[in-house]
N, C-alpha and C. Protein backbone atom coordinates (compact mmCIF):
# COMPACT_ATOMS: atom_id res chain seq x y z
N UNK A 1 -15.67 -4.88 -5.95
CA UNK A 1 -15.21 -5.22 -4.62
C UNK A 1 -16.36 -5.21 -3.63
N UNK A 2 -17.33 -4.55 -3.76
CA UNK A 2 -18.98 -4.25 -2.76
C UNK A 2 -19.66 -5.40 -2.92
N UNK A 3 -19.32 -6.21 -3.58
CA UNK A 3 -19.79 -7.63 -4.33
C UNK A 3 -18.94 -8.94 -3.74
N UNK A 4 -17.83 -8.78 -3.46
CA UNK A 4 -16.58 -9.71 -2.82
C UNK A 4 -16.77 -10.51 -1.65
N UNK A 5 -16.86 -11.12 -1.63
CA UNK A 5 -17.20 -12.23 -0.19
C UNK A 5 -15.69 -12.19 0.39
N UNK A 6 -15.63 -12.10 1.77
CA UNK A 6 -14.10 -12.29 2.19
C UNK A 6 -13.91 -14.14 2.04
N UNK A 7 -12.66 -14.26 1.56
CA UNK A 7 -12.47 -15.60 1.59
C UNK A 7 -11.30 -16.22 2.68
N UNK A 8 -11.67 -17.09 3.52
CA UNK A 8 -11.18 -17.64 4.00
C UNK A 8 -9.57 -18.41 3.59
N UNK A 9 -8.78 -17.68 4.33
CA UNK A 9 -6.93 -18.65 3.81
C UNK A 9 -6.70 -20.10 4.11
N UNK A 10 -5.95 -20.30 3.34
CA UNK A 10 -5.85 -21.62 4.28
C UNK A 10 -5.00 -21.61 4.68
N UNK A 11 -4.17 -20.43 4.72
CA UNK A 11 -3.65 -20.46 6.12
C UNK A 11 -3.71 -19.52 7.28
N UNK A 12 -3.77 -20.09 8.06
CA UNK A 12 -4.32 -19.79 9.48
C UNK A 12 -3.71 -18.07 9.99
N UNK A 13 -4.78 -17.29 10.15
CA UNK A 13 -4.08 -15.85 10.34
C UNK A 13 -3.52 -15.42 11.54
N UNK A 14 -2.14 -15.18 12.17
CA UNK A 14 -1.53 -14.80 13.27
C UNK A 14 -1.41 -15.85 13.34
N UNK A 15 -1.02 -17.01 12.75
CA UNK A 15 -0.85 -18.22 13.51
C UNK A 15 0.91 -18.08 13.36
N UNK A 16 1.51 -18.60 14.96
CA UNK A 16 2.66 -18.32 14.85
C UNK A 16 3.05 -20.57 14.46
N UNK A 17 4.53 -20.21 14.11
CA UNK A 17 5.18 -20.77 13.73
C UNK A 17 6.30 -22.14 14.72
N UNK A 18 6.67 -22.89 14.84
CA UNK A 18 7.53 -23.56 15.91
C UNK A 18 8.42 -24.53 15.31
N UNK A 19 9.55 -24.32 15.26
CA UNK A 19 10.59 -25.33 15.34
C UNK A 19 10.02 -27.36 15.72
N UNK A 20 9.21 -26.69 16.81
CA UNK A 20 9.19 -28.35 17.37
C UNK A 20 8.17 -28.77 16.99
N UNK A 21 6.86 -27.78 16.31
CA UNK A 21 5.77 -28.36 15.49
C UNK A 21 5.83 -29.75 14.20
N UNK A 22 5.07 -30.69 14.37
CA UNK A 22 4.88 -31.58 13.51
C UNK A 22 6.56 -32.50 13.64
N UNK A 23 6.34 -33.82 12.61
CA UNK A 23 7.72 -34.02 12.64
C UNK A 23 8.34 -33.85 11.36
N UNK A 24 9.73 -33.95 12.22
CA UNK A 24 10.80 -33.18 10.50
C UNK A 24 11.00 -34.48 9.19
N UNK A 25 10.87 -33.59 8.12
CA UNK A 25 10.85 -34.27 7.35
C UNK A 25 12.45 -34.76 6.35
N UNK A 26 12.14 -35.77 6.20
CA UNK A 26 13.42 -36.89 5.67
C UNK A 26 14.46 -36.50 4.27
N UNK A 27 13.52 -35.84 3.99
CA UNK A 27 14.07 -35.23 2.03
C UNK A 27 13.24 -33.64 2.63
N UNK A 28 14.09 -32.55 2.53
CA UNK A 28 13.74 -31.39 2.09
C UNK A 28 12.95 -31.07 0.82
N UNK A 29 13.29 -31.37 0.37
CA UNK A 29 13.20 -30.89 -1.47
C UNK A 29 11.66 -30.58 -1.87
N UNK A 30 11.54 -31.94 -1.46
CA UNK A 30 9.60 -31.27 -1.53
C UNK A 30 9.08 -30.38 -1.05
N UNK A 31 9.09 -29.86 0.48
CA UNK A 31 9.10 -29.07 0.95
C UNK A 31 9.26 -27.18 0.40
N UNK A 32 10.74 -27.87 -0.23
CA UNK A 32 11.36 -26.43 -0.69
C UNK A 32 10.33 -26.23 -2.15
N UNK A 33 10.18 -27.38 -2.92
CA UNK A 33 9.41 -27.12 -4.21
C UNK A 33 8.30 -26.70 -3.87
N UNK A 34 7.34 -26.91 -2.96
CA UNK A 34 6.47 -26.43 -2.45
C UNK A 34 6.22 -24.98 -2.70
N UNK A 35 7.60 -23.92 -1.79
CA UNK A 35 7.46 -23.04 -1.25
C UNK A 35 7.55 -22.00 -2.11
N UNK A 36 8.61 -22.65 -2.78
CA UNK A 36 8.74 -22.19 -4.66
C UNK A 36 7.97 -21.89 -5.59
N UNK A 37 7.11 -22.80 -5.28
CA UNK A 37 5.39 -22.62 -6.37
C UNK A 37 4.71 -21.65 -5.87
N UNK A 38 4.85 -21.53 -4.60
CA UNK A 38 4.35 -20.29 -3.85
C UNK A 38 4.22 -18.97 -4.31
N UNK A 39 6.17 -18.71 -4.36
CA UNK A 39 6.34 -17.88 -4.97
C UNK A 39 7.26 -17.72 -6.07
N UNK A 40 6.77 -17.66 -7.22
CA UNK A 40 7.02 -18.49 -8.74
C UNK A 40 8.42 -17.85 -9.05
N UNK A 41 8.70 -16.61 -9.07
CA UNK A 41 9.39 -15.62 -9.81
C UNK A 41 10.08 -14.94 -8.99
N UNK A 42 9.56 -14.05 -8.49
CA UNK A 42 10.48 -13.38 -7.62
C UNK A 42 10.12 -12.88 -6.40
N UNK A 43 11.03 -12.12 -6.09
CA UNK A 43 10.29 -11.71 -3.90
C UNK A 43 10.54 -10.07 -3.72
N UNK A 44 9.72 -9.82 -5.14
CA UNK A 44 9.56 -8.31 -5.27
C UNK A 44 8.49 -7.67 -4.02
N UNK A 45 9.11 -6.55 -3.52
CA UNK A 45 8.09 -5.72 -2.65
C UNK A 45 7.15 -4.91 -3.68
N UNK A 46 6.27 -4.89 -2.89
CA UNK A 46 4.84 -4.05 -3.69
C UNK A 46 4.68 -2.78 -3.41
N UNK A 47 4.32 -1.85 -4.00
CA UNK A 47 3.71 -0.52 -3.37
C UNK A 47 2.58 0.09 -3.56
N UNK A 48 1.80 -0.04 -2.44
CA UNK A 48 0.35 -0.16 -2.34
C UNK A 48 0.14 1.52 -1.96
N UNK A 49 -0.71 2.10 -2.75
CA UNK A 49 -1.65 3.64 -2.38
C UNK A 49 -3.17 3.62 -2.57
N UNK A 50 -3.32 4.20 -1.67
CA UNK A 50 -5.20 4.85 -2.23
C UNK A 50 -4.76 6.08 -1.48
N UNK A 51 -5.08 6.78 -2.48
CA UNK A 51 -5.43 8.41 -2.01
C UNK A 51 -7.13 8.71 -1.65
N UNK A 52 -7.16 9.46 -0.90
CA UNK A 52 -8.73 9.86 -0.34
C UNK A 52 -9.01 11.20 -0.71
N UNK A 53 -9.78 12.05 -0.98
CA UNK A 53 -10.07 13.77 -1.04
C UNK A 53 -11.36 13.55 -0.35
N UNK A 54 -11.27 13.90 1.05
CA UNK A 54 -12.16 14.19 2.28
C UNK A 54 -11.81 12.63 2.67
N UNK A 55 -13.55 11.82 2.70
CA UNK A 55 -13.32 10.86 3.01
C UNK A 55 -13.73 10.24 1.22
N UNK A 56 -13.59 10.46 0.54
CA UNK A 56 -13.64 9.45 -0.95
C UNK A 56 -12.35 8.81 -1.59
N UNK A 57 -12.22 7.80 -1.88
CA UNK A 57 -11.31 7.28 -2.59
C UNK A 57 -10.96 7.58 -4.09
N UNK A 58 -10.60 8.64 -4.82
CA UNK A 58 -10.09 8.85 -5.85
C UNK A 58 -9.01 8.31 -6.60
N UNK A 59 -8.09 7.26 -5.78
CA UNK A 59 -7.10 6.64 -6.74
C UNK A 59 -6.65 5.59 -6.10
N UNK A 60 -6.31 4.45 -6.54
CA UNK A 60 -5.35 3.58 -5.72
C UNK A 60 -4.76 2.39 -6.70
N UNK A 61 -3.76 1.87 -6.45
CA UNK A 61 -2.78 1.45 -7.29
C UNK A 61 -1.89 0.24 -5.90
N UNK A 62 -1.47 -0.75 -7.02
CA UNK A 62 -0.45 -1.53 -5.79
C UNK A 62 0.06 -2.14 -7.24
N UNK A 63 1.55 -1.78 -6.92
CA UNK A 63 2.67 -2.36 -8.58
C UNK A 63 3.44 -3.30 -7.85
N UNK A 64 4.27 -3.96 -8.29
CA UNK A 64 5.44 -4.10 -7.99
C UNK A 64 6.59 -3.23 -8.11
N UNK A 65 7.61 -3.12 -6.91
CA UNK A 65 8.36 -2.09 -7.30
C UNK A 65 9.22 -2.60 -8.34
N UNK A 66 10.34 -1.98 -8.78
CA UNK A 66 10.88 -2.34 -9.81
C UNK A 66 11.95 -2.61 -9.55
N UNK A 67 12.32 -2.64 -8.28
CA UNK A 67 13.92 -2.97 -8.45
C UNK A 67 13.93 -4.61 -7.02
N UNK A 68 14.76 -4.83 -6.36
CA UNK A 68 14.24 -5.67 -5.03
C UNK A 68 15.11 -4.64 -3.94
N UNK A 69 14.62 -4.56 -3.26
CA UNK A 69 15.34 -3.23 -2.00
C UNK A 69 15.66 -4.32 -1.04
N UNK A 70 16.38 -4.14 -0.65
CA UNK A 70 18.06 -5.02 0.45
C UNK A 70 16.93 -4.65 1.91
N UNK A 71 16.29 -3.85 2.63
CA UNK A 71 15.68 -3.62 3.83
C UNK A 71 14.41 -3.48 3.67
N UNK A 72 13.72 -4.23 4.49
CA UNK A 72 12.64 -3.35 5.06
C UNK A 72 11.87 -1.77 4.42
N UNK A 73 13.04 -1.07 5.10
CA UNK A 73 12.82 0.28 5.10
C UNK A 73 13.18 0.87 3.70
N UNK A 74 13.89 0.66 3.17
CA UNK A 74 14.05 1.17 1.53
C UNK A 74 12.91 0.27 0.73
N UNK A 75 12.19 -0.56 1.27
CA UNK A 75 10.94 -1.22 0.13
C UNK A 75 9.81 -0.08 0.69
N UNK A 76 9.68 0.36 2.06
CA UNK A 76 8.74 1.03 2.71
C UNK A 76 9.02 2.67 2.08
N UNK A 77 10.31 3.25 2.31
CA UNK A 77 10.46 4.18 1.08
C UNK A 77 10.36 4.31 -0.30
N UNK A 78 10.84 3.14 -0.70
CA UNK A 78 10.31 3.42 -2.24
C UNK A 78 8.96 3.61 -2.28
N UNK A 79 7.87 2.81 -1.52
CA UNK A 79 6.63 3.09 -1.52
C UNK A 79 6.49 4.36 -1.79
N UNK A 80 6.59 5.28 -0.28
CA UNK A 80 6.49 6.29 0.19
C UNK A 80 6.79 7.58 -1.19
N UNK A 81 7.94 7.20 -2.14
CA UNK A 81 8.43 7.71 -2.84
C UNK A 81 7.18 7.51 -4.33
N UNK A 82 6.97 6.36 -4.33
CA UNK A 82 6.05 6.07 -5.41
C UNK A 82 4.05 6.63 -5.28
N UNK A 83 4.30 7.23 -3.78
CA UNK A 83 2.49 7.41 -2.86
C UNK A 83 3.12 9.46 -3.14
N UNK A 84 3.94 9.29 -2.97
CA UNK A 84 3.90 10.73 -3.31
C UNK A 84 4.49 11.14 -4.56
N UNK A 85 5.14 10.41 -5.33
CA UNK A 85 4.89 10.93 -6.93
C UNK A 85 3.25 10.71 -7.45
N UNK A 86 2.12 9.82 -7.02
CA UNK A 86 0.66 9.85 -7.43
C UNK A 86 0.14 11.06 -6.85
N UNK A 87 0.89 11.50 -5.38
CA UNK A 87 -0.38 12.52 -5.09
C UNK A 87 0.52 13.92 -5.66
N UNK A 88 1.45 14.27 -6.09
CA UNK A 88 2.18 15.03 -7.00
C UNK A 88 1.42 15.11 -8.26
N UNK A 89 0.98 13.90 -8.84
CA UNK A 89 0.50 14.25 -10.36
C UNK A 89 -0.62 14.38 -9.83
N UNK A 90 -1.50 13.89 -9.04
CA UNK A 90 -3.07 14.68 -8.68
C UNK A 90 -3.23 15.95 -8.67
N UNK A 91 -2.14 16.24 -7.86
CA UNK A 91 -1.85 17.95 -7.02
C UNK A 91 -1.91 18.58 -8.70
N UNK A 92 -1.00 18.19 -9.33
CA UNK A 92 -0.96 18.90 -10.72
C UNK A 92 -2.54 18.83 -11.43
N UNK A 93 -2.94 17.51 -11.65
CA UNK A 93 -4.07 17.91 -12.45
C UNK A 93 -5.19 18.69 -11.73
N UNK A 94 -5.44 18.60 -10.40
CA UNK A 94 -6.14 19.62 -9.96
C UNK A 94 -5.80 21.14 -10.32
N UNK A 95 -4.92 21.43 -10.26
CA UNK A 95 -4.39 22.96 -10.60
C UNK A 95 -4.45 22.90 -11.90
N UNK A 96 -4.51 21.78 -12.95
CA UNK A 96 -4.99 22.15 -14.50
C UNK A 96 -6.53 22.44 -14.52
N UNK A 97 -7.37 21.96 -13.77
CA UNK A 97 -8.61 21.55 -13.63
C UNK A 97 -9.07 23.24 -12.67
N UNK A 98 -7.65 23.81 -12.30
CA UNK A 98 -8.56 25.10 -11.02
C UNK A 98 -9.08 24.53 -10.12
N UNK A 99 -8.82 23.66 -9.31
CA UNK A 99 -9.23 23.29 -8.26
C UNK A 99 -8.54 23.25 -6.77
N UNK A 100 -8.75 24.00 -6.37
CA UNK A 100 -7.72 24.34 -4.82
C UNK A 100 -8.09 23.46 -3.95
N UNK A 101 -6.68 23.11 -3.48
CA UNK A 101 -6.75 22.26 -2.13
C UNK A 101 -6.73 22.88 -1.15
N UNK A 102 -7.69 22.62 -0.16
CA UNK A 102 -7.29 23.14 1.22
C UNK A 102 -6.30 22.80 2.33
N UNK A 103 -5.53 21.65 1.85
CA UNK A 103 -4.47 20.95 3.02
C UNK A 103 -3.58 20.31 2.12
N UNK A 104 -2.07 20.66 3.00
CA UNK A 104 -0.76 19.70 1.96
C UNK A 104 -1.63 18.43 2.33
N UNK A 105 -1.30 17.54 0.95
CA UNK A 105 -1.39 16.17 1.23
C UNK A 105 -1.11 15.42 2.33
N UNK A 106 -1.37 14.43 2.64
CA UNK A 106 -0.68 13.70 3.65
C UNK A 106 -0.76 12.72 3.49
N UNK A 107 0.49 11.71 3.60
CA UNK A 107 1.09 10.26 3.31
C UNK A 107 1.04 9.54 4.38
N UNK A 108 0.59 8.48 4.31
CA UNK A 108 0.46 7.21 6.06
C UNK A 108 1.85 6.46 5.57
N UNK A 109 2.34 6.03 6.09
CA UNK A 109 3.40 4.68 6.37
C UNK A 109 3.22 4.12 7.70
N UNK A 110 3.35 3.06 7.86
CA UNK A 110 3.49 1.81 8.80
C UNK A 110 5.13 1.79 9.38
N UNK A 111 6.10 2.31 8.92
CA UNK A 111 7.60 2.26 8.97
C UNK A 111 8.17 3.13 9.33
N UNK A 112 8.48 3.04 10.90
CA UNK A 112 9.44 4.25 11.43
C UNK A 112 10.44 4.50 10.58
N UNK A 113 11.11 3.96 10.28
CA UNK A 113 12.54 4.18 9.42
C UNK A 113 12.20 4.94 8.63
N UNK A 114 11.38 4.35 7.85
CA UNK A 114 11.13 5.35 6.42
C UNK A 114 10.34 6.44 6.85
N UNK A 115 10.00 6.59 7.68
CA UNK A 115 9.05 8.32 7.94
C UNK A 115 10.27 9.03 8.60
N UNK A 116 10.89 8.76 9.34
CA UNK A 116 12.44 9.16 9.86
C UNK A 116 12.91 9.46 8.47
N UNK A 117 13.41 8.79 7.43
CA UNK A 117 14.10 9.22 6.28
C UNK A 117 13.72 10.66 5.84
N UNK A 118 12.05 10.34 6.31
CA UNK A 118 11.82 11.94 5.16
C UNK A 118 11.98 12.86 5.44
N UNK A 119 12.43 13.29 6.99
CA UNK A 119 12.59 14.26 7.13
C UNK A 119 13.86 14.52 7.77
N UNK A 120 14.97 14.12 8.28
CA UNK A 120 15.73 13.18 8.35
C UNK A 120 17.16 13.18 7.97
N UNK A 121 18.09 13.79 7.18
CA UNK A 121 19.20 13.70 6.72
C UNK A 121 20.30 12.83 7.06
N UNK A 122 20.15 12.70 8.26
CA UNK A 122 21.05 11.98 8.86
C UNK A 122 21.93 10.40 8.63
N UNK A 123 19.68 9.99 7.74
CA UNK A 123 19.91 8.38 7.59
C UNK A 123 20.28 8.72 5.87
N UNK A 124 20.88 9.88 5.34
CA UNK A 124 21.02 9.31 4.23
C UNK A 124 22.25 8.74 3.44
N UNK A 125 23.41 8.31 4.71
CA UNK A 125 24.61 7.76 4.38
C UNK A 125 24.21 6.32 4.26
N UNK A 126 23.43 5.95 4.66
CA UNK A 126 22.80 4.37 4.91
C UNK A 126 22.05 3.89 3.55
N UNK A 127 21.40 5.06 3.01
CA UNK A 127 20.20 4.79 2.32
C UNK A 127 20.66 5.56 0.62
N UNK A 128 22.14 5.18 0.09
CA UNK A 128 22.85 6.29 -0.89
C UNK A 128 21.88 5.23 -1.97
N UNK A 129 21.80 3.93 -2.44
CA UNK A 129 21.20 3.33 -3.34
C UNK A 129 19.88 3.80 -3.66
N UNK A 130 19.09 4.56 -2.78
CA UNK A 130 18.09 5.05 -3.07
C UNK A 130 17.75 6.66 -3.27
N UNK A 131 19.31 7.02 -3.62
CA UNK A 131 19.41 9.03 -3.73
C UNK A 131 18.11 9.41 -4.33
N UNK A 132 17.76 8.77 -5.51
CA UNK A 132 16.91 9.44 -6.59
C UNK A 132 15.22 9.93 -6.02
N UNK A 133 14.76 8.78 -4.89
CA UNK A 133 13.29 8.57 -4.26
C UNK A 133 13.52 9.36 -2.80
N UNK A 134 15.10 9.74 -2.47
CA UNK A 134 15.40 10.19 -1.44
C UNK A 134 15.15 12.09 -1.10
N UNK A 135 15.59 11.85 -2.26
CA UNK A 135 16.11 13.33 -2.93
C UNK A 135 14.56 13.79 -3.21
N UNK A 136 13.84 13.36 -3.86
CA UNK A 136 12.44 13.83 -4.51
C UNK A 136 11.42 13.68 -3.58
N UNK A 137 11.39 13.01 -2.17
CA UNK A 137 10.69 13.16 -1.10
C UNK A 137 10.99 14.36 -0.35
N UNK A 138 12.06 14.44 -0.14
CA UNK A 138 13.05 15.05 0.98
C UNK A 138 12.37 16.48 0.55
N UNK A 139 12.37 16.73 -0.90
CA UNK A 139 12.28 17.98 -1.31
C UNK A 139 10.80 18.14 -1.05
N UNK A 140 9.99 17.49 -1.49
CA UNK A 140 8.58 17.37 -1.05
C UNK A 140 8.10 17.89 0.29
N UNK A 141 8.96 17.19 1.02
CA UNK A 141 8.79 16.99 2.47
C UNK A 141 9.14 19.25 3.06
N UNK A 142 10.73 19.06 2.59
CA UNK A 142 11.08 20.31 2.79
C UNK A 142 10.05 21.48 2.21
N UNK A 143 9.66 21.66 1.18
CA UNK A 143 9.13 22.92 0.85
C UNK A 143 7.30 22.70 1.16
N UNK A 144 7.24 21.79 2.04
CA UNK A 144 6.16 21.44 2.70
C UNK A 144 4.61 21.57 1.49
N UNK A 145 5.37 20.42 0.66
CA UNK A 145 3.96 20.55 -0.17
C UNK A 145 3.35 18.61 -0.02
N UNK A 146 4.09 18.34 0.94
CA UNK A 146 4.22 16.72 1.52
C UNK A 146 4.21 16.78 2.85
N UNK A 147 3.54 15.95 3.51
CA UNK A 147 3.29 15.37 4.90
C UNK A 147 3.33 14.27 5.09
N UNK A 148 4.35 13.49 5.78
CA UNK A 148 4.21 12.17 5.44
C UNK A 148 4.57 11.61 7.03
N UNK A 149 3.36 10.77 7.19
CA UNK A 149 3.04 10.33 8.64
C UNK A 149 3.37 8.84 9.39
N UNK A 150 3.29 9.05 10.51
CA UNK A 150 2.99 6.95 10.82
C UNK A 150 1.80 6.53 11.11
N UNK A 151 1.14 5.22 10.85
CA UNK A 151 0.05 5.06 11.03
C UNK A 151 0.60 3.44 11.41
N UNK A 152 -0.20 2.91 12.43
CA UNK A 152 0.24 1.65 12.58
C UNK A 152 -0.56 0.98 11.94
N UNK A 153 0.35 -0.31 11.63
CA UNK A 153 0.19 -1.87 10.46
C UNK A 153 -1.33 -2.16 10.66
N UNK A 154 -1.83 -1.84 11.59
CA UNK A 154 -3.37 -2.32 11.60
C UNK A 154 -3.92 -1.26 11.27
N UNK A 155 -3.42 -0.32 10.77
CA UNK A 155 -4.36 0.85 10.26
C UNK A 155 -4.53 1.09 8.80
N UNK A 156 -3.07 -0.02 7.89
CA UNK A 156 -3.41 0.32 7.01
C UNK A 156 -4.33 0.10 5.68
N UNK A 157 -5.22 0.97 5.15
CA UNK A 157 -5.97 0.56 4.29
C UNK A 157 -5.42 -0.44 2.77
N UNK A 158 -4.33 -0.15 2.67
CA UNK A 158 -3.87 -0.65 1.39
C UNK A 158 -3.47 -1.67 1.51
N UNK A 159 -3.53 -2.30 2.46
CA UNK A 159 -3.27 -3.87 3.00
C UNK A 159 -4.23 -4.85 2.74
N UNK A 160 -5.35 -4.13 2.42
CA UNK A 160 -6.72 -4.82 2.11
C UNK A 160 -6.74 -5.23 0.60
N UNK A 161 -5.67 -4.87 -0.05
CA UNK A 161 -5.53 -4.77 -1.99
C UNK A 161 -4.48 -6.26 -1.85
N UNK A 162 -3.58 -6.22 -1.01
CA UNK A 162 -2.47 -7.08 -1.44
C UNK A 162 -2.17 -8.54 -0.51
N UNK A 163 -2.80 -8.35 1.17
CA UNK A 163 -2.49 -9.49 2.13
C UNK A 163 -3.51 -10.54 2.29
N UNK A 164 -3.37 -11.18 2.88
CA UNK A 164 -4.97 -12.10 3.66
C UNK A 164 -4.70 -11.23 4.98
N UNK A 165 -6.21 -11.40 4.87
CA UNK A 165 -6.77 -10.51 5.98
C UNK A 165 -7.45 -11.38 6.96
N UNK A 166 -8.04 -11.19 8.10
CA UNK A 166 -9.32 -11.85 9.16
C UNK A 166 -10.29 -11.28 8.40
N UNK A 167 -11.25 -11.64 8.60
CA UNK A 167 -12.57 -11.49 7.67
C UNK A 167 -13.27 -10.11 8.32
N UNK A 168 -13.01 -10.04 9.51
CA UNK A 168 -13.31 -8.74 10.10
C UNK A 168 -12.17 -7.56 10.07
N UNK A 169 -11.35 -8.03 9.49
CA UNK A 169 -10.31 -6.28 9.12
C UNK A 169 -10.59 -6.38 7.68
N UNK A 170 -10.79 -7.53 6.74
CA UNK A 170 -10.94 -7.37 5.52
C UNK A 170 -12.53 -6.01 5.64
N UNK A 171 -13.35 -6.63 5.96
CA UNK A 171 -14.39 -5.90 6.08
C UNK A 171 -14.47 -4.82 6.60
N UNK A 172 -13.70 -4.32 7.47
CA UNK A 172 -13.56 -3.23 7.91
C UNK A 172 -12.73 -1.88 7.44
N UNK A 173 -11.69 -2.68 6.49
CA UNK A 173 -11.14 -1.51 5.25
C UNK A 173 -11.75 -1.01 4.10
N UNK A 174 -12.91 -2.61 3.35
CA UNK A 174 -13.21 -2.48 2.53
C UNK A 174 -14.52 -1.27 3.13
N UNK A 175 -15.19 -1.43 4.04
CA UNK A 175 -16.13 -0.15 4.20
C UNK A 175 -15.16 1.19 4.35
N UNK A 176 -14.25 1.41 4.93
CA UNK A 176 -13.48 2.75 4.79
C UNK A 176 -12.82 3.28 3.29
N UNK A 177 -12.81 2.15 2.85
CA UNK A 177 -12.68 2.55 1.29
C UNK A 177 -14.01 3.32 0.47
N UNK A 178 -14.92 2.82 1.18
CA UNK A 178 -16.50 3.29 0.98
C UNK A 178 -16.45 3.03 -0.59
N UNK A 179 -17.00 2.14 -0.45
CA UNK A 179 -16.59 0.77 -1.66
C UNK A 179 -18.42 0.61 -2.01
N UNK A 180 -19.45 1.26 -2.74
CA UNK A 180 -20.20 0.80 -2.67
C UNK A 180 -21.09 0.34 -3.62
N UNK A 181 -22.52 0.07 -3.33
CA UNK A 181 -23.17 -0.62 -5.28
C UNK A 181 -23.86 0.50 -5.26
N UNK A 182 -23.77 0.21 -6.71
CA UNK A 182 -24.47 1.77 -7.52
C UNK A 182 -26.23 1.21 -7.27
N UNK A 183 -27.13 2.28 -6.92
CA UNK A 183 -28.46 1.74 -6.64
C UNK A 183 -29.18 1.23 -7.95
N UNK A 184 -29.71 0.28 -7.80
CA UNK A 184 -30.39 -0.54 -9.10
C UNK A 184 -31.84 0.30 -9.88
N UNK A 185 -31.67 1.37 -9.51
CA UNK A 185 -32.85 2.38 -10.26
C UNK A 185 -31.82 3.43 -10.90
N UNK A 186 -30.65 3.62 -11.00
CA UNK A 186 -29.61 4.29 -11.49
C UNK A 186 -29.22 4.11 -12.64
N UNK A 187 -29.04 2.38 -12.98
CA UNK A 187 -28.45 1.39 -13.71
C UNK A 187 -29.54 1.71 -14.76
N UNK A 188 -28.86 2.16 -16.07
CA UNK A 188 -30.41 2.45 -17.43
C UNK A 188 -30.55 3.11 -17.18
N UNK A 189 -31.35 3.84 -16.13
CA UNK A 189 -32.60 5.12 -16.23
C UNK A 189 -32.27 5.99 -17.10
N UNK A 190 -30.84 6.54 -17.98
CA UNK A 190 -31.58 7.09 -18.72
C UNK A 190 -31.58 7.07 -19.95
N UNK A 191 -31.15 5.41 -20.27
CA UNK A 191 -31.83 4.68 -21.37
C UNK A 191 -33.78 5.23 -21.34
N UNK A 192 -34.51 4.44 -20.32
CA UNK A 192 -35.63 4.61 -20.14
C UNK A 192 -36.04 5.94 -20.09
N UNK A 193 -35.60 6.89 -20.23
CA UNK A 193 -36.11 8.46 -19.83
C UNK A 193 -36.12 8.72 -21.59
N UNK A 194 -35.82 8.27 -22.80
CA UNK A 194 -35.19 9.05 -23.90
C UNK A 194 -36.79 8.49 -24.58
């Protein structure tokens, strides 16, 4: 990725949209086949993590989720649910490894709703299809071995794995990822030392 040129979309970023733009066309169909090829299969939400320990990047992952979530906010929880089962199995292998943390984890989301969920009871008559990611945060959240925060949409790093970006936020995550090349006197040396 330290190697990656940002590439230009072709389509236009923040560019908004208009009803009265261009003129309308005579046969749909093309149009719709178009939009289709776009997107081949399905209109699965993703769930994007990088975990950090200080400022280093130790893990990051973006799946598809596995099921399709009906809102917004239950694709933004399942995330949430899937960013803290990774830093759960970290938490564990560090304690196989003897290695103490100094701070509960802490989780970013972009999604009021879903940071409301976690701590939250209230929304969980709304949100019963998702008991299982509900239930296993909640508990997280409660016995405070989870922190899970808001960070706004322009803050987030894991957006840089899955969207088009402006060439200057692409660049500006990929350095906070601290994404870098290994120095070219590193590479061999100690082939050459033996």
């Amino acid at each position: 990725m330290s190697n990656s040129k940002p590439f230009p979309s072709p389509m236009a970023s923040g560019f908004a949209l208009s009803i009265h733009d261009g003129t309308p066309l005579e046969d749909g169909t093309a149009y719709k086949s178009v939009v289709g090829a776009l997107y081949p299969d399905d209109h699965q939400s993703t769930s994007d993590c990088c975990v950090f320990m200080s400022s280093n990047l130790i893990s990051w992952s973006c799946t598809k989720q596995k099921v399709v979530s009906r809102s917004i906010a239950e694709s933004e929880y399942r995330a949430i649910a899937n960013g803290a089962s990774e830093l759960s199995w970290i938490g564990s292998f560090f304690r196989e490894l003897n290695i103490a943390t100094s701070s509960i984890p802490c989780l970013y989301c972009d999604n009021i709703s879903a940071n409301y969920m976690t701590v939250n009871p209230v929304f969980h008559g709304r949100t019963k299809h998702i008991k299982i990611d509900f239930h296993f945060v909640r508990e997280k959240v409660f016995h405070k071995t989870l922190v899970v925060r808001y960070t706004p949409s322009t803050d987030q790093l894991a957006d840089c794995l899955t969207i088009e970006l402006p060439v200057q936020r692409f660049l500006h995550f990929r350095n906070k990822l601290t994404v870098l090349t290994r120095p070219l006197s590193l590479q061999g040396a100690d082939k050459q030392s033996k």
